[in-house]
Protein backbone atom coordinates (compact mmCIF):
# COMPACT_ATOMS: atom_id res chain seq x y z
CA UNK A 1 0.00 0.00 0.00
CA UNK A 2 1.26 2.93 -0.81
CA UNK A 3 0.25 4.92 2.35
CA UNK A 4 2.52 4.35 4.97
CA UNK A 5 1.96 5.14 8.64
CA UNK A 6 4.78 6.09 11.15
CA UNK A 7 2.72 6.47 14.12
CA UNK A 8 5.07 3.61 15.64
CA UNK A 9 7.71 6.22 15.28
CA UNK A 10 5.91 9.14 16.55
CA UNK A 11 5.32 6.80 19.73
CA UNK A 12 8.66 5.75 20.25
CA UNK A 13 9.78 9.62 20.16
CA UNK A 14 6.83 10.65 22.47
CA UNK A 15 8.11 7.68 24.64
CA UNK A 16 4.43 6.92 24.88
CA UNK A 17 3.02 3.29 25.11
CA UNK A 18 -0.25 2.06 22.07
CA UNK A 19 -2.51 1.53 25.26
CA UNK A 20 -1.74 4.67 26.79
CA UNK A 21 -2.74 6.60 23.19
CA UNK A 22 -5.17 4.58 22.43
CA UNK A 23 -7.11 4.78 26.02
CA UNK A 24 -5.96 8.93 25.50
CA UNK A 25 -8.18 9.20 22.94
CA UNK A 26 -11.01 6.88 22.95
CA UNK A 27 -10.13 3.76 20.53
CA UNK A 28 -9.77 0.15 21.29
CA UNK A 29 -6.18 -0.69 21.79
CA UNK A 30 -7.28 -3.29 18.58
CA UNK A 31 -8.04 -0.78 16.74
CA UNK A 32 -5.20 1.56 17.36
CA UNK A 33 -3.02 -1.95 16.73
CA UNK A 34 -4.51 -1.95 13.27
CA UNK A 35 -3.75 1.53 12.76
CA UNK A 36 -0.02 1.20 13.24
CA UNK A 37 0.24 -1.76 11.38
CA UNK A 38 -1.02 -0.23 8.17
CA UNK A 39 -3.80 -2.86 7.80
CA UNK A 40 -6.30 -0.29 8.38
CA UNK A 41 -9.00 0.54 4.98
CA UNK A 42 -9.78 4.06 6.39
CA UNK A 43 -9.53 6.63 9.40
CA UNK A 44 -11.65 8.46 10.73
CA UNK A 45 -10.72 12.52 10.84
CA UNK A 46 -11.39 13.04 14.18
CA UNK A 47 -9.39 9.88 15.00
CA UNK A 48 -6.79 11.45 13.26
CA UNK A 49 -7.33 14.91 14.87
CA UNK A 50 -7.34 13.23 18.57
CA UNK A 51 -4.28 11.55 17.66
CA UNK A 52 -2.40 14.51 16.41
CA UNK A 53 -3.47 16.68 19.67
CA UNK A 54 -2.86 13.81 21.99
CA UNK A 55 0.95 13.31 20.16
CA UNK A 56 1.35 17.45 19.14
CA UNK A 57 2.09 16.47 15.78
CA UNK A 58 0.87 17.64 12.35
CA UNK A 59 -1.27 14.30 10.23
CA UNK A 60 1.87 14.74 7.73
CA UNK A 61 4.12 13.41 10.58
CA UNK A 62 2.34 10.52 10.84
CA UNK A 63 1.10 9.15 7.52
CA UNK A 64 3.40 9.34 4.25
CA UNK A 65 2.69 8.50 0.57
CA UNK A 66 5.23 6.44 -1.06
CA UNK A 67 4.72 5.78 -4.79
CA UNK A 68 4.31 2.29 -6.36
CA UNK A 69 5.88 0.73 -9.00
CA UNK A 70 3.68 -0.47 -11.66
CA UNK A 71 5.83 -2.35 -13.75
């Protein structure tokens, strides 16, 4: 998939824990899990919003597009 999501990363800088984020702002640990792991179809904007808030990060810090090959 060409969306990738670095919310791992963001984590890991804020020194923060999944469960702790994902109890912050309202989302099954599961779900969060999902998330992270890029499996996800869709997010919800004011997922996204709560999670940028909670982490004081900008939605570009978190999600990047990556182009695929075609060939």
């Amino acid at each position: 998939m060409p969306i990738i999501i670095d919310l791992d990363v963001m984590l890991a800088t804020r020194k923060m824990k999944s469960s702790e984020l994902a109890e912050a702002i309202g989302i099954t640990p599961q779900n969060l899990s999902v998330l992270k792991a890029g499996r996800a179809k869709a997010v919800r904007f004011s997922t996204l919003d709560a999670i940028c808030k909670h982490l004081e990060c900008q939605p570009g810090d978190i999600l990047r597009y990556i182009e695929e090959d075609n060939e």
